[in-house]
Protein backbone atom coordinates (compact mmCIF):
# COMPACT_ATOMS: atom_id res chain seq x y z
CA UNK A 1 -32.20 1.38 -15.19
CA UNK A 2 -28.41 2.18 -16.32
CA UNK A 3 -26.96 -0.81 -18.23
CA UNK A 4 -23.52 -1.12 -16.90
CA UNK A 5 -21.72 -2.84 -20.55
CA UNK A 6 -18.81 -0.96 -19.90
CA UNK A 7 -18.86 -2.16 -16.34
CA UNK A 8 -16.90 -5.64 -15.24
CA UNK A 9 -17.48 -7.21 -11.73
CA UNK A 10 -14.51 -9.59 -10.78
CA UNK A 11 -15.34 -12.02 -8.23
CA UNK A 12 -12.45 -13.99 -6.67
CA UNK A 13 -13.96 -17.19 -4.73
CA UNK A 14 -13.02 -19.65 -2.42
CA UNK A 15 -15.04 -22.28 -1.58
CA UNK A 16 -18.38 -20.11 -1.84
CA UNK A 17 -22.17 -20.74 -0.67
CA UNK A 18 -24.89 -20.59 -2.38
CA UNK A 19 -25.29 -17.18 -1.59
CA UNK A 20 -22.67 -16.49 -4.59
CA UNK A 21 -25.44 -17.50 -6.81
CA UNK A 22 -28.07 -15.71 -5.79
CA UNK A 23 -25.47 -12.47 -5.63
CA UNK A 24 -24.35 -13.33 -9.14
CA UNK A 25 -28.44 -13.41 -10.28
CA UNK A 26 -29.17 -10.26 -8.60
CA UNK A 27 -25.80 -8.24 -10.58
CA UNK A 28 -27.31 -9.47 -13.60
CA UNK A 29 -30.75 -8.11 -12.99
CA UNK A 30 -29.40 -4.81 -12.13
CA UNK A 31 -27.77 -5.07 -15.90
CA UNK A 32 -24.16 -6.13 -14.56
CA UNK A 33 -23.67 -8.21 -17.75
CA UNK A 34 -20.15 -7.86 -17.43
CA UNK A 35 -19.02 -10.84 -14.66
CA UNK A 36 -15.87 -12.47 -13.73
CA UNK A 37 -15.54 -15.06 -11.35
CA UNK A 38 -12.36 -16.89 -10.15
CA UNK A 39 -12.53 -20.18 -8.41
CA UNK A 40 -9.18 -20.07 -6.61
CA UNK A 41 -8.79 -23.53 -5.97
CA UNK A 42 -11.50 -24.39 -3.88
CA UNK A 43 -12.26 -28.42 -2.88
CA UNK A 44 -14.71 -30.62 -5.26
CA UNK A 45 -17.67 -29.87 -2.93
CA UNK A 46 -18.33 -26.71 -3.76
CA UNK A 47 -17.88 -27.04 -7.86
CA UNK A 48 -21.23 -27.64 -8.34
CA UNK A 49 -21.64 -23.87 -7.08
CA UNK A 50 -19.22 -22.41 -9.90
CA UNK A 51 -20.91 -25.08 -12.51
CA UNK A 52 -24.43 -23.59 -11.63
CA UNK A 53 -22.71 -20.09 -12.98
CA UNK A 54 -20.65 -21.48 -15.98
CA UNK A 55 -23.13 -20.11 -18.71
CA UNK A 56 -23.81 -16.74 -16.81
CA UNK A 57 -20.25 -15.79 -16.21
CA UNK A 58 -16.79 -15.53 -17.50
CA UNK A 59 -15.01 -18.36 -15.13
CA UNK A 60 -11.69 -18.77 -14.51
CA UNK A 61 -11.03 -21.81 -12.59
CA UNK A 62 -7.60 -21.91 -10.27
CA UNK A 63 -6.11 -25.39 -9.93
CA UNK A 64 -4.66 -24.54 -6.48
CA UNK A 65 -5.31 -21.74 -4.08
CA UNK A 66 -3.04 -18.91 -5.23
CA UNK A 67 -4.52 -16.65 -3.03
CA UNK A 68 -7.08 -13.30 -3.12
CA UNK A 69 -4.23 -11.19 -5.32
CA UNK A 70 -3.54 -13.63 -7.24
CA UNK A 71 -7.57 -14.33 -8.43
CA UNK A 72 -7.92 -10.46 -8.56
CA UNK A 73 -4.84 -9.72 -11.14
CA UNK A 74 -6.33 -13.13 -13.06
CA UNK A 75 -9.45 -11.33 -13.04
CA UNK A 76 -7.47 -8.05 -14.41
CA UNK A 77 -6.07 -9.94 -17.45
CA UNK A 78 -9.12 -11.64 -18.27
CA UNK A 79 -10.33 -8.02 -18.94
CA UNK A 80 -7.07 -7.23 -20.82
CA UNK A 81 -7.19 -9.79 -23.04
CA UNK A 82 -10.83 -10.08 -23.52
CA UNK A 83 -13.18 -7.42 -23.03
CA UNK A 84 -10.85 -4.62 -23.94
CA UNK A 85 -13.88 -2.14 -24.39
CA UNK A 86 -14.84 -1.85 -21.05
CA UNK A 87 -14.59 1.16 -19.00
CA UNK A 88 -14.56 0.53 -15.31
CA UNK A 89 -13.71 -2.77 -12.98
CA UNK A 90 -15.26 -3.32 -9.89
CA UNK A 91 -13.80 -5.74 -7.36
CA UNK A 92 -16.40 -7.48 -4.96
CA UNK A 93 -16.09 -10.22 -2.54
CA UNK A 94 -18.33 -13.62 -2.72
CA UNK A 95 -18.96 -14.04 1.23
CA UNK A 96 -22.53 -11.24 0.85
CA UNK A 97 -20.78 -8.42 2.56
CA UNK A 98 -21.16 -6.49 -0.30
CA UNK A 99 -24.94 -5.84 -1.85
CA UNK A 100 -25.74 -5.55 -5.59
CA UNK A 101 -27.12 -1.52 -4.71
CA UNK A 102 -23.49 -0.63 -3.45
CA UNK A 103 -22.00 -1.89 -6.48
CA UNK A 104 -24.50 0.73 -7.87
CA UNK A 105 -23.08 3.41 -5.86
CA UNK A 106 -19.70 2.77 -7.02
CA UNK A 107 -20.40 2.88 -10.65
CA UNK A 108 -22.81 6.02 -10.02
CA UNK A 109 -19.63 7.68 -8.50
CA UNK A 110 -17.12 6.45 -11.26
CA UNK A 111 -19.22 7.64 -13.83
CA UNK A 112 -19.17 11.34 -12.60
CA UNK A 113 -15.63 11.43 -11.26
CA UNK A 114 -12.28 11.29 -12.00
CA UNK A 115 -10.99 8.24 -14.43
CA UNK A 116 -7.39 8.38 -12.21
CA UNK A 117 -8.97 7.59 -9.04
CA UNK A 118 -9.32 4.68 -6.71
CA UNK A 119 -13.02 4.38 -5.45
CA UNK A 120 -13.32 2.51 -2.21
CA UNK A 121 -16.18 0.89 -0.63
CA UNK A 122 -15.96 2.68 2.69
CA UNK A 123 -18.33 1.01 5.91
CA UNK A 124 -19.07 2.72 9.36
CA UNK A 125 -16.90 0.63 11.58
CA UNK A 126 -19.06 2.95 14.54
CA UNK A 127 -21.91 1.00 14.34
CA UNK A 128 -22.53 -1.29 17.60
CA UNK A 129 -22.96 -4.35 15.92
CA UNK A 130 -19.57 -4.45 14.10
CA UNK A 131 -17.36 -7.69 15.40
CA UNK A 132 -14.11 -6.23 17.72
CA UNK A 133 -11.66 -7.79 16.06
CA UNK A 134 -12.83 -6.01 12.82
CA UNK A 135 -13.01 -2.54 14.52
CA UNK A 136 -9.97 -2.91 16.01
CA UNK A 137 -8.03 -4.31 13.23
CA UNK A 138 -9.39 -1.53 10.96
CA UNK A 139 -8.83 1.20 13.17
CA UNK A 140 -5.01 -0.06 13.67
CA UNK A 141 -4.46 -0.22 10.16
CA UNK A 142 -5.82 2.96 9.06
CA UNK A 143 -4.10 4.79 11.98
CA UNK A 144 -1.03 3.76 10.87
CA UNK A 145 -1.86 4.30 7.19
CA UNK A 146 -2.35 7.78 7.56
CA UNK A 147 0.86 7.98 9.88
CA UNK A 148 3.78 6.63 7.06
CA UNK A 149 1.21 7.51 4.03
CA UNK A 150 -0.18 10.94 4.96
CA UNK A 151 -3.83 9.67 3.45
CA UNK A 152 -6.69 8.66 6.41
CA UNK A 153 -8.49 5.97 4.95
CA UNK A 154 -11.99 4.89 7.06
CA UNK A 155 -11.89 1.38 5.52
CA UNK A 156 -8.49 -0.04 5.12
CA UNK A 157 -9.72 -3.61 4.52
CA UNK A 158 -12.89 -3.09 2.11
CA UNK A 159 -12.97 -5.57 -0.69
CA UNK A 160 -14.83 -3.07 -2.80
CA UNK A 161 -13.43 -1.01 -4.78
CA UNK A 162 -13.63 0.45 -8.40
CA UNK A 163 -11.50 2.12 -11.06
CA UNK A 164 -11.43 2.45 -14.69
CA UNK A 165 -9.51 0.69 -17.08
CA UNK A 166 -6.71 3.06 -17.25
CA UNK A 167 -5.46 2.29 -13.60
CA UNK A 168 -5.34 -1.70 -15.28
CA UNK A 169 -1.82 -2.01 -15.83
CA UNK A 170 -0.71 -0.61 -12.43
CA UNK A 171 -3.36 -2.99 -10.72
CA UNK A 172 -1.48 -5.76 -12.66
CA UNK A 173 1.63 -4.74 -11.81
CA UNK A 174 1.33 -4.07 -8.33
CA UNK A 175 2.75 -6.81 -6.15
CA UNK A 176 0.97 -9.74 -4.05
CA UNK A 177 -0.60 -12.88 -4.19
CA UNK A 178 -2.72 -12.65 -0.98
CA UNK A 179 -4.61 -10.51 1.11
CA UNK A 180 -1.37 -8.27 1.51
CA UNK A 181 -1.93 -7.10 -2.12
CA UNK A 182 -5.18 -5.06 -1.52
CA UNK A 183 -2.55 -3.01 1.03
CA UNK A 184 0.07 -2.60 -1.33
CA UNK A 185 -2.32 -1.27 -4.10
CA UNK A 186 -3.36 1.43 -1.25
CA UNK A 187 0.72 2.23 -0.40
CA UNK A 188 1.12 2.41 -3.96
CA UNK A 189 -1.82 4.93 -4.72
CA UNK A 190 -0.69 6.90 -1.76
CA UNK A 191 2.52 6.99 -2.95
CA UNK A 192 1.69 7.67 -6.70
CA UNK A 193 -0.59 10.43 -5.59
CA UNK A 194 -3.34 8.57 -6.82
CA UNK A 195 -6.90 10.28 -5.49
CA UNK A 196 -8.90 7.89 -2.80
CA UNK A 197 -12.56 8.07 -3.13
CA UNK A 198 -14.80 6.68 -0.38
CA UNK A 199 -18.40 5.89 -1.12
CA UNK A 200 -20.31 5.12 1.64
CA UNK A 201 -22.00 1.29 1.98
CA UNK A 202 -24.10 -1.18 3.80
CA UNK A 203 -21.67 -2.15 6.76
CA UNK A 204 -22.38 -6.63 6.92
CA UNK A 205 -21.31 -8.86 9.01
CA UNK A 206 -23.41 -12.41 8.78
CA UNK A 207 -22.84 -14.61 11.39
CA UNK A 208 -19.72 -12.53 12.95
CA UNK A 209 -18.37 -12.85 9.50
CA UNK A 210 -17.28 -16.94 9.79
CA UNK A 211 -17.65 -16.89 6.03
CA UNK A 212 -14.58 -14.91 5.22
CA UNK A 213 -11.29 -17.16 4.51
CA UNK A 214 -9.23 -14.26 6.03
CA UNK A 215 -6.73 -15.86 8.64
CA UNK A 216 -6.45 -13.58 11.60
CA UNK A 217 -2.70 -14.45 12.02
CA UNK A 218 -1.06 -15.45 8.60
CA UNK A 219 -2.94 -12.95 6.92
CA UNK A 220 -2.63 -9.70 9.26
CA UNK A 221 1.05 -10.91 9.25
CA UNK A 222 1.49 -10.81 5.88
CA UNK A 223 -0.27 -7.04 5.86
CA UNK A 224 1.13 -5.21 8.66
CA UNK A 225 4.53 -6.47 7.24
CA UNK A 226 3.52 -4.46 3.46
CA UNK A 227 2.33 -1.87 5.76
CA UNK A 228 5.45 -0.56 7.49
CA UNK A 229 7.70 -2.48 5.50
CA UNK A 230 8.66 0.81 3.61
CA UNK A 231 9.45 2.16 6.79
CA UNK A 232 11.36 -0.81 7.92
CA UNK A 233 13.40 -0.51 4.67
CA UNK A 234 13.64 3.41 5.24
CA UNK A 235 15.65 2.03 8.70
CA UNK A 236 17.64 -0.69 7.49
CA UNK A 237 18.99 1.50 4.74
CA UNK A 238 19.62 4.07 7.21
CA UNK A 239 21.42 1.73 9.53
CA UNK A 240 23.80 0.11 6.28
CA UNK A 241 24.54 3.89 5.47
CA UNK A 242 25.42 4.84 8.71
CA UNK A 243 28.21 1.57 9.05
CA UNK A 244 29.42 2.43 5.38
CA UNK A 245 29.55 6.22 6.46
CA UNK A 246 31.95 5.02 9.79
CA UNK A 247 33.63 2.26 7.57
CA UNK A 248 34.95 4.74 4.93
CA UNK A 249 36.11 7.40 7.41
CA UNK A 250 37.96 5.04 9.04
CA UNK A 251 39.67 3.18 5.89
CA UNK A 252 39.86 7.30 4.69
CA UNK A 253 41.55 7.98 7.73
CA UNK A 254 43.13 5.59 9.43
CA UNK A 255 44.79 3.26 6.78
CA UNK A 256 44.78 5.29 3.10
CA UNK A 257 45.74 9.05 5.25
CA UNK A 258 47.53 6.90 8.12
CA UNK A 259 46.11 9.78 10.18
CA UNK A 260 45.75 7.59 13.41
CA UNK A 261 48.95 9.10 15.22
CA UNK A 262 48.99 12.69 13.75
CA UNK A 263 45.04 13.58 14.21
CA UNK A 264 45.86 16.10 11.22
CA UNK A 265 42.71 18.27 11.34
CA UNK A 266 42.47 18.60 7.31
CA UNK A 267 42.84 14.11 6.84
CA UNK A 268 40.14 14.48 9.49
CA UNK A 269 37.72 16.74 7.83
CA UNK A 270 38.24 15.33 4.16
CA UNK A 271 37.75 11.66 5.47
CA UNK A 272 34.32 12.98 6.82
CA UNK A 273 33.33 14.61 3.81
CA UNK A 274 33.79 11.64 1.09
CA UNK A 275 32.95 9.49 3.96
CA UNK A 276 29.47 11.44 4.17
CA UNK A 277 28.88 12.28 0.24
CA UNK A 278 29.55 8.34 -0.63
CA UNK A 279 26.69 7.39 2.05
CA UNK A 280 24.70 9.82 1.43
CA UNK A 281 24.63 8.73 -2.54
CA UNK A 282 24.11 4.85 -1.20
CA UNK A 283 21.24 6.30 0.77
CA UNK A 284 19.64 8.23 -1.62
CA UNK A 285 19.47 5.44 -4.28
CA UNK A 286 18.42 3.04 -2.20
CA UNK A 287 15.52 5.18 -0.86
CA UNK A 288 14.67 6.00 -4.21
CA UNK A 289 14.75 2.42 -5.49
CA UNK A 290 13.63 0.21 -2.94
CA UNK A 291 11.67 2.28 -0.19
CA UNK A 292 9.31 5.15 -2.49
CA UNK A 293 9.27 3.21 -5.03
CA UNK A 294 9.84 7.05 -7.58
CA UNK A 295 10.86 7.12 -11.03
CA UNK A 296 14.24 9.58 -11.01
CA UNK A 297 12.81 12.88 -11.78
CA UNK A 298 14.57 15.97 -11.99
CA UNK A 299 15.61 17.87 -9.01
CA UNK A 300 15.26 14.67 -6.21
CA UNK A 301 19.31 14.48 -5.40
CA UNK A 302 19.02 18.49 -5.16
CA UNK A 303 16.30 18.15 -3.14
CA UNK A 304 17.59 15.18 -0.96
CA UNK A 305 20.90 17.12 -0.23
CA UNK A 306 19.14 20.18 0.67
CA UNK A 307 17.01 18.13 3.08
CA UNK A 308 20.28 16.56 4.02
CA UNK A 309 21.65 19.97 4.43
CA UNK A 310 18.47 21.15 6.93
CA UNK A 311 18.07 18.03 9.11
CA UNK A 312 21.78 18.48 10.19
CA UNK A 313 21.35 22.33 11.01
CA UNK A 314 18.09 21.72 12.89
CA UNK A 315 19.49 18.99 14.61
CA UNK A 316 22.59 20.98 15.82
CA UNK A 317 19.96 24.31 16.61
CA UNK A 318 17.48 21.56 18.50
CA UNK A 319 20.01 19.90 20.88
CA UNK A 320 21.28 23.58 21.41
CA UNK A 321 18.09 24.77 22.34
CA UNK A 322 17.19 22.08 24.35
CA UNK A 323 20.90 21.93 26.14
CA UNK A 324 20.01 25.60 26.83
CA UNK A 325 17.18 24.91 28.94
CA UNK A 326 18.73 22.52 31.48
CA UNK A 327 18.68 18.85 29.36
CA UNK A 328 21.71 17.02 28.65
CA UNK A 329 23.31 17.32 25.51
CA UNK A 330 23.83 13.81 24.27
CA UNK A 331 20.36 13.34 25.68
CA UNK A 332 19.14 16.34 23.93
CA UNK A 333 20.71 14.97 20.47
CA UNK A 334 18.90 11.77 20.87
CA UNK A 335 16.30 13.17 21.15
CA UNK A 336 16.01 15.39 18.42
CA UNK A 337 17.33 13.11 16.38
CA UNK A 338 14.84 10.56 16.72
CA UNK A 339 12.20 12.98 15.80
CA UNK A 340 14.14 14.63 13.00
CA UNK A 341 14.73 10.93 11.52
CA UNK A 342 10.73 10.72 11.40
CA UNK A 343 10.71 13.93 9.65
CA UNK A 344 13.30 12.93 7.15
CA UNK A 345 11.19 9.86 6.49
CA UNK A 346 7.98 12.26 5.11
CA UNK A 347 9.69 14.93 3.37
CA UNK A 348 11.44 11.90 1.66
CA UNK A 349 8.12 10.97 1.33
CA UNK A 350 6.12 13.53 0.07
CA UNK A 351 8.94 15.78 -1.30
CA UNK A 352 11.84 14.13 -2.53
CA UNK A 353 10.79 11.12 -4.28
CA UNK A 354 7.18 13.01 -5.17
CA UNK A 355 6.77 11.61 -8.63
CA UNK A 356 6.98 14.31 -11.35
């Protein structure tokens, strides 16, 4: 049997069963000596489960519910501060939907894989006996993952997952108190280029899962908003650049040029042109900043005004082309412009902003 020292479990908790202590006895016989558990806040009835484990784990008590992220990244700088030796975290949840033998397969698959990856706990949301609202949910979520993120992802919403101390910091960093913040660690993998690894485990859901503390509305709220939020961003920034762009041509044009009675075509065409380079600088640096989340490597404004530079010929070739064969023209430009704005949204994505 492998003894997993360089292993920690962390445990967040909310007003638990007894089945947490019979999980917590079984990681220990399979040598997880290594255990964190936070009690985020739960009521004075179920103390007496988190006093049974006092002397067989590290616990961290919460005096209030701070929520799932917040117990996790407690968890995280526990291990920081205190068992700065070990190798690889696990993350598990308390309510038995994850067995002591897939913990196994996680570390197994650590241990011979890449120390910059994410390993995820990945069920078969196929099987018959899986609740809808689960399948459903998960299905949704990982649809539109791999949509805005360009990474399909089986299991969204898995509590398990595993990754070695040198991911630590950006775990701790990453943003969330709640259940959105197991999301935003996936956007901000995906967008890091940080590998995904499933590992197939035991797909459980006891008594149509009644034990989980996930609320169906806050909480899916709270993670479809993290979930196309960058997208969301990616519009409003588009929509503020596209009233500064028409704001500075016509302060350019109108009042600084006085060009409103002439229609001089040169006033015309230079208003454009600083109108357009000013946006286009607002837009790029807010996308940077605020939307892919990219350090400012070398080459991303070159890149951005190329792509700049391409989505304005293709969109005056595609409403051409499409005028050609019998459409409308402004209709044609919508058109293509709607599906050109997509497109300017994943090269941003995956070639722009791609961190260096």
């Amino acid at each position: 049997m492998v003894v997993n020292k360089d292993v920690v479990v962390v445990i967040p908790s909310l007003n638990p069963d007894e089945k947490l202590i019979y999980y917590v006895d079984t990681l220990i016989k399979l040598n997880f000596k290594r255990i964190i558990v936070i009690d985020d806040g739960s009521a004075p009835s179920f103390q007496h489960i988190f006093d049974a484990l006092d002397e067989r784990v590290m616990l961290v008590r919460h005096e209030r519910n701070l929520g799932k992220g917040a117990a996790l990244k407690t968890g995280f700088k526990q291990i920081e501060k205190y068992l700065r030796d070990a190798k690889y975290i696990i993350t598990a949840d308390s309510d038995g939907q994850h067995t002591s033998s897939d913990l196994e397969k996680v570390v197994l698959k650590m241990r011979g894989g890449a120390d910059n990856a994410l390993y995820l706990g990945t069920r078969n949301f196929h099987l018959p006996d899986i609740p809808f609202k689960s399948r459903a949910g998960n299905r949704i979520t990982s649809a539109i993952f791999f949509v805005l993120y360009g990474r399909y992802l089986p299991d969204t919403q898995t509590g398990l997952r595993g990754f070695s101390k040198r991911l630590l910091p950006f775990m701790i960093e990453t943003q969330g108190e709640r259940y959105e913040y197991e999301m935003n660690v996936l956007i901000r993998c995906a967008q890091k280029r940080i590998p995904f690894v499933g590992v197939p485990i035991d797909t459980i859901y006891e008594n149509n899962n009644k034990g989980s503390h996930f609320n169906p509305v806050t909480d899916s709220f709270r993670i479809y908003r993290i979930l196309i939020g960058n997208f969301l961003l990616f519009a409003r920034n588009s929509l503020m650049c596209m009233f500064l762009d028409q704001g500075l041509f016509f302060f350019l044009d109108i009042i600084l040029f006085t060009n409103g009675d002439t229609k001089a075509a040169g006033y015309i065409f230079a208003s454009t042109a600083i109108a357009r380079v000013i946006s286009g600088i607002v837009n790029y640096s807010l996308n940077q900043k605020y939307v892919f989340d990219s350090n400012r490597n070398k080459g991303s404004f070159f890149r951005y005004t190329l792509l700049c530079g391409g989505i304005m010929l293709a969109s005056a070739f595609g409403t051409w082309g499409l005028s050609t064969l019998g459409m409308h023209s402004n209709v044609a430009k919508a058109f293509v412009d709607l599906l050109l704005y997509f497109a300017s949204y994943k090269f941003q994505q995956i070639w722009v902003f791609e961190d260096n």
